[in-house]
N, C-alpha and C. Protein backbone atom coordinates (compact mmCIF):
# COMPACT_ATOMS: atom_id res chain seq x y z
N UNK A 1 -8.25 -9.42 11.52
CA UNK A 1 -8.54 -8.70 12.73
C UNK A 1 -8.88 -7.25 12.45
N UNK A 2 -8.45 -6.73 11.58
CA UNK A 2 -8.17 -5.00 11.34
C UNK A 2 -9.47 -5.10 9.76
N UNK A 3 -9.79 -3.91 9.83
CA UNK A 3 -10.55 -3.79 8.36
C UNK A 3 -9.76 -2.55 7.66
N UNK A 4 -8.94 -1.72 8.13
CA UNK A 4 -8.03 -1.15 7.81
C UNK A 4 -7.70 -0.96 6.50
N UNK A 5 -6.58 -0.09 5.86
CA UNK A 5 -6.06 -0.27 4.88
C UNK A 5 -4.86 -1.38 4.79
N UNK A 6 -4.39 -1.92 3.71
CA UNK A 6 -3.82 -3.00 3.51
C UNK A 6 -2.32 -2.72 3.10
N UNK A 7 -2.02 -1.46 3.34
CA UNK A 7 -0.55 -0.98 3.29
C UNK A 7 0.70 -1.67 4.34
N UNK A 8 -0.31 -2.23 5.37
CA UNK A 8 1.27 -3.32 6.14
C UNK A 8 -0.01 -4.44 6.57
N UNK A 9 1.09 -5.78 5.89
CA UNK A 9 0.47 -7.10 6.36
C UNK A 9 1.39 -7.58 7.17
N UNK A 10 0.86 -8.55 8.22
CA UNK A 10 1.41 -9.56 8.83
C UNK A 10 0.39 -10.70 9.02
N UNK A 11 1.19 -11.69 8.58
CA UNK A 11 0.79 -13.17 8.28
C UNK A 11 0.91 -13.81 10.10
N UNK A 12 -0.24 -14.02 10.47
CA UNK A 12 0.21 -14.77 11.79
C UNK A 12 -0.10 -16.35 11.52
N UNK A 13 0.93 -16.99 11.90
CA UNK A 13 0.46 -18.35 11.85
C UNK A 13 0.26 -18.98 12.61
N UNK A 14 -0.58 -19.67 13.05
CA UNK A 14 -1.64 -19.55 14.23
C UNK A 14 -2.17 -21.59 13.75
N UNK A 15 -1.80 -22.06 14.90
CA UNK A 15 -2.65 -23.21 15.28
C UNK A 15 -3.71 -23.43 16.25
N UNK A 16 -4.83 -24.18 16.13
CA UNK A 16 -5.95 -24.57 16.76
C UNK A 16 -5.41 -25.36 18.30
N UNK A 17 -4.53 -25.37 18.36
CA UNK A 17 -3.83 -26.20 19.38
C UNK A 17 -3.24 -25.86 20.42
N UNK A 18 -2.78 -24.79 19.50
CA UNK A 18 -1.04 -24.12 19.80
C UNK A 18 -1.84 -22.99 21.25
N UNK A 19 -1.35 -23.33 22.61
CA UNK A 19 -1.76 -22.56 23.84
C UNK A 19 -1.25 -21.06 23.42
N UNK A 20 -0.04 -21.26 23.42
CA UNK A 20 0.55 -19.58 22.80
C UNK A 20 -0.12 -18.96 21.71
N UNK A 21 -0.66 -19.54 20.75
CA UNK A 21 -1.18 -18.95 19.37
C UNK A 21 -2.78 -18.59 20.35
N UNK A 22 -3.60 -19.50 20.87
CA UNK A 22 -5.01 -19.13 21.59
C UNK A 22 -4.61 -17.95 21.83
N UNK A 23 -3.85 -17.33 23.15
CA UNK A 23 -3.00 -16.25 23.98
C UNK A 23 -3.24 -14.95 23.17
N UNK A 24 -2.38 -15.40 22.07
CA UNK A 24 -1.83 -14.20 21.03
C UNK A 24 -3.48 -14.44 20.54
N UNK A 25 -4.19 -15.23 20.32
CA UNK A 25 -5.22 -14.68 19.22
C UNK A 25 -6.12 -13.61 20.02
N UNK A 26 -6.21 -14.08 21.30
CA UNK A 26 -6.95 -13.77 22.17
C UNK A 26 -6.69 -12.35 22.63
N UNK A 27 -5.48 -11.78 22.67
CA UNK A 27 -4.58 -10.82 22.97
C UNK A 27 -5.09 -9.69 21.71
N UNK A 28 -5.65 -10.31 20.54
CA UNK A 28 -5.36 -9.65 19.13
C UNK A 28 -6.93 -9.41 19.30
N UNK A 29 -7.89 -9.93 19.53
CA UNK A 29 -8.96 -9.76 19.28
C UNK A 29 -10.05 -8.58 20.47
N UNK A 30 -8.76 -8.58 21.49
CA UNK A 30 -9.09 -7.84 22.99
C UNK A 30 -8.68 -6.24 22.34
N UNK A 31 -7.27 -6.38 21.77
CA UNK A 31 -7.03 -5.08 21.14
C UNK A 31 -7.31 -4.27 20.01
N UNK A 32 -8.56 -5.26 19.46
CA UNK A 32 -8.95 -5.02 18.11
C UNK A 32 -8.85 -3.48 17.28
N UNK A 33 -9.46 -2.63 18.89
CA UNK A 33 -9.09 -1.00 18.37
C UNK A 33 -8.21 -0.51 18.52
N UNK A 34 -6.97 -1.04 18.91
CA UNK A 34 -5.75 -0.68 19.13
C UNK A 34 -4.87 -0.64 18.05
N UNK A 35 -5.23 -1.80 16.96
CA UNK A 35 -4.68 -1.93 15.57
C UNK A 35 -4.60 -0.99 15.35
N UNK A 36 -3.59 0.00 14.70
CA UNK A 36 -3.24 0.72 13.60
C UNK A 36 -3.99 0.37 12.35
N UNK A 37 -4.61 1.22 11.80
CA UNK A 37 -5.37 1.44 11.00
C UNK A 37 -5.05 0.53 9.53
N UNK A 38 -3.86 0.89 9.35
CA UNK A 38 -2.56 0.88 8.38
C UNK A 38 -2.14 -0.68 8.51
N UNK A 39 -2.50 -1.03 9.52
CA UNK A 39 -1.68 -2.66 9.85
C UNK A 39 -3.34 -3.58 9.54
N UNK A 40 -2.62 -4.97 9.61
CA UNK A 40 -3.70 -5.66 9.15
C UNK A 40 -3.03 -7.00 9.25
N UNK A 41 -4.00 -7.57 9.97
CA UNK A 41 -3.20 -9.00 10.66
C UNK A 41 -4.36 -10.02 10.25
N UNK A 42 -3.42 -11.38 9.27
CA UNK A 42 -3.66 -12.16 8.47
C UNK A 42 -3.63 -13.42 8.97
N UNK A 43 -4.51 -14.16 9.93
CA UNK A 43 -4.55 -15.20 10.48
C UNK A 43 -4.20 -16.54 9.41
N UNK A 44 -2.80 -17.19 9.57
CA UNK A 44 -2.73 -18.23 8.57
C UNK A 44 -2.64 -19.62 9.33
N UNK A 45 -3.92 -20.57 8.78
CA UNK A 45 -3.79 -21.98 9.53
C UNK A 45 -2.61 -22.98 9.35
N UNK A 46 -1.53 -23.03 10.15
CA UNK A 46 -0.44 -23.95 10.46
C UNK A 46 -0.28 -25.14 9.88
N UNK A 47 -1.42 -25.68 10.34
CA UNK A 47 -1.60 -27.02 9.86
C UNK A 47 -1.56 -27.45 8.35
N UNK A 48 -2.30 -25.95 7.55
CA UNK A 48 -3.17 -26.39 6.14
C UNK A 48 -2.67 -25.67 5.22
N UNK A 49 -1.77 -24.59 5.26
CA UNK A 49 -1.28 -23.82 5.05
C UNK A 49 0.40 -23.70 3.99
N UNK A 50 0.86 -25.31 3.49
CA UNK A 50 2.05 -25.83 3.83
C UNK A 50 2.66 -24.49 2.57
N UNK A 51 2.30 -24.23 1.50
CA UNK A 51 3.10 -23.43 0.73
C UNK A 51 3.25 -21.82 1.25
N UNK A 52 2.29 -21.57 2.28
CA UNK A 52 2.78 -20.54 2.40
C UNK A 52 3.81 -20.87 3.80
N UNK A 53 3.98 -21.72 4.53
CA UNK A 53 4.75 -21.94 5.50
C UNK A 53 5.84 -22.10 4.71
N UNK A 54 5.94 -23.19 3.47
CA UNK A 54 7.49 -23.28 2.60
C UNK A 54 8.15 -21.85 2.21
N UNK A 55 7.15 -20.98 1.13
CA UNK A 55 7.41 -19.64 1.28
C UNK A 55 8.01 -18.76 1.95
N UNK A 56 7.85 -18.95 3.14
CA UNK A 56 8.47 -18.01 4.25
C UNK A 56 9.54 -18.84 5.47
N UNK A 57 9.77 -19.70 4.91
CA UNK A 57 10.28 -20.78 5.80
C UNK A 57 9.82 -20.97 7.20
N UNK A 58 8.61 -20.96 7.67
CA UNK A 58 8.28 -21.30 8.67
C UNK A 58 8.17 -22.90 9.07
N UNK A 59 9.06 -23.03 10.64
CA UNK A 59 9.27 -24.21 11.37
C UNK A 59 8.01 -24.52 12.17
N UNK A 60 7.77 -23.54 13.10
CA UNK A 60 6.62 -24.13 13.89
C UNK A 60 5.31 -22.61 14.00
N UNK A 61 4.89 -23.17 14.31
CA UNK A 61 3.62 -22.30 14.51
C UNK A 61 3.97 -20.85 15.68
N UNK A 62 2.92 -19.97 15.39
CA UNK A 62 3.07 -18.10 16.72
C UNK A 62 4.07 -17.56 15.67
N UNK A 63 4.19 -17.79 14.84
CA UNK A 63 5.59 -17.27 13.86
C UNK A 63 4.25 -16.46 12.99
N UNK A 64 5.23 -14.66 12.77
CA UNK A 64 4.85 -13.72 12.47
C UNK A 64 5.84 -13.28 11.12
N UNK A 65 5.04 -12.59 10.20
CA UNK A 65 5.29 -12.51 8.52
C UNK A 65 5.14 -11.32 8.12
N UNK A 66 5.62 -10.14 8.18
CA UNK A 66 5.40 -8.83 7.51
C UNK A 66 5.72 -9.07 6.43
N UNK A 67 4.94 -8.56 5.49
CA UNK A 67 5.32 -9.16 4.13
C UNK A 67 4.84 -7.41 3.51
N UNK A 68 5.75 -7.08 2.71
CA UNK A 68 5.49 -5.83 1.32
C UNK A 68 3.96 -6.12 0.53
N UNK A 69 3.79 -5.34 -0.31
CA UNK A 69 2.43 -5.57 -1.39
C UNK A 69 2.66 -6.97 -2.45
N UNK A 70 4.13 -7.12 -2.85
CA UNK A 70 4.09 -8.25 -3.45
C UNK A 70 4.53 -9.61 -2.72
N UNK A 71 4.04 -9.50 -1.32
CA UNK A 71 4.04 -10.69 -1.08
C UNK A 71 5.53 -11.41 -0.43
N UNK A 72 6.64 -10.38 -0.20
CA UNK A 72 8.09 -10.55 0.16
C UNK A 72 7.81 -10.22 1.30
N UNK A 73 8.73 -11.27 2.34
CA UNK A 73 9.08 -11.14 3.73
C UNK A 73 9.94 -9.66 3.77
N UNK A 74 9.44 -8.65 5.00
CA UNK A 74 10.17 -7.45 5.22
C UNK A 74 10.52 -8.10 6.33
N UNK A 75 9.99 -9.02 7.61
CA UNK A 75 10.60 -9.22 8.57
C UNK A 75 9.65 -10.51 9.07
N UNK A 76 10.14 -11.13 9.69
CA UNK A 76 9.98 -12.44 10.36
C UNK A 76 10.33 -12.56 11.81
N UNK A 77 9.72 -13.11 12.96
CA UNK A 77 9.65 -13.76 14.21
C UNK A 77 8.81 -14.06 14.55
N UNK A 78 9.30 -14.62 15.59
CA UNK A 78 8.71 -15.77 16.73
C UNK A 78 7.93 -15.50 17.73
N UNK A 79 6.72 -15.44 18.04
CA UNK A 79 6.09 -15.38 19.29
C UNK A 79 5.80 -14.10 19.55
N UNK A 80 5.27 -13.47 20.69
CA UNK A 80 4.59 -12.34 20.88
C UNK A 80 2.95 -12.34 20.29
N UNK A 81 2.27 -10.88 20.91
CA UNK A 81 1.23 -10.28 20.59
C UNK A 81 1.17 -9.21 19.82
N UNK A 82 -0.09 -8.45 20.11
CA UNK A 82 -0.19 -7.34 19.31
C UNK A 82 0.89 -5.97 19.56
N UNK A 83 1.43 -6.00 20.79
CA UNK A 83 2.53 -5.09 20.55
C UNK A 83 3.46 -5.50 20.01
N UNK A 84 4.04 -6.68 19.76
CA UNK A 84 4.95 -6.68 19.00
C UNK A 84 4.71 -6.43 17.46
N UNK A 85 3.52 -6.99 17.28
CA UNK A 85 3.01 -6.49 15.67
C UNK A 85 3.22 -4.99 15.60
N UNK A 86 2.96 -4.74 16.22
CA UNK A 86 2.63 -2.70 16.11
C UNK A 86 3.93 -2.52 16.35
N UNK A 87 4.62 -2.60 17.19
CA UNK A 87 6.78 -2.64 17.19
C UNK A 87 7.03 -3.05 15.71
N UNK A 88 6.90 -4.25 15.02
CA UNK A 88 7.67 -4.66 14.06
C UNK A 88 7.49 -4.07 12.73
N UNK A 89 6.13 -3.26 12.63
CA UNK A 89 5.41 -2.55 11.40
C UNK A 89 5.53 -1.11 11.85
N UNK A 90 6.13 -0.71 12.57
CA UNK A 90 6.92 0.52 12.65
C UNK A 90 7.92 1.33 11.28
């Protein structure tokens, strides 16, 4: 979503299905200039995705992944949009 610098990721995991994930994508792509520059949001497919879902222990799909430069969970939840991305990468 962001072309930004790559100093904060979040992994969204996001299904083709999933009404809440449409919402949130839809929500993400409306606020596109709202992103923080600095943030940078990583659309990951649910379905196809299974090692990085094992990785981070993700159960079901709308589940959000801040992850450091090497790739370590800084924080994890459930559901929400782009303000909560911009709240959690605070």
């Amino acid at each position: 979503f962001s072309t930004g610098s790559l100093s904060k990721r979040v992994l969204f995991f996001h299904a083709a299905w999933c009404p809440t994930c449409i919402a949130a994508n839809a929500n993400f792509e409306a606020g596109e200039d709202s992103i923080p520059e600095d943030v940078v949001v990583l659309k990951v497919d649910y379905d196809t995705q299974k090692e990085l879902k094992a990785k981070y222990g993700i159960t079901y799909q709308h589940t959000f992944v801040y992850v450091d430069a090497k790739g370590e969970a800084i924080k994890v939840w459930n559901g929400g949009d782009l303000a909560e991305v911009i709240n959690n990468t605070k």
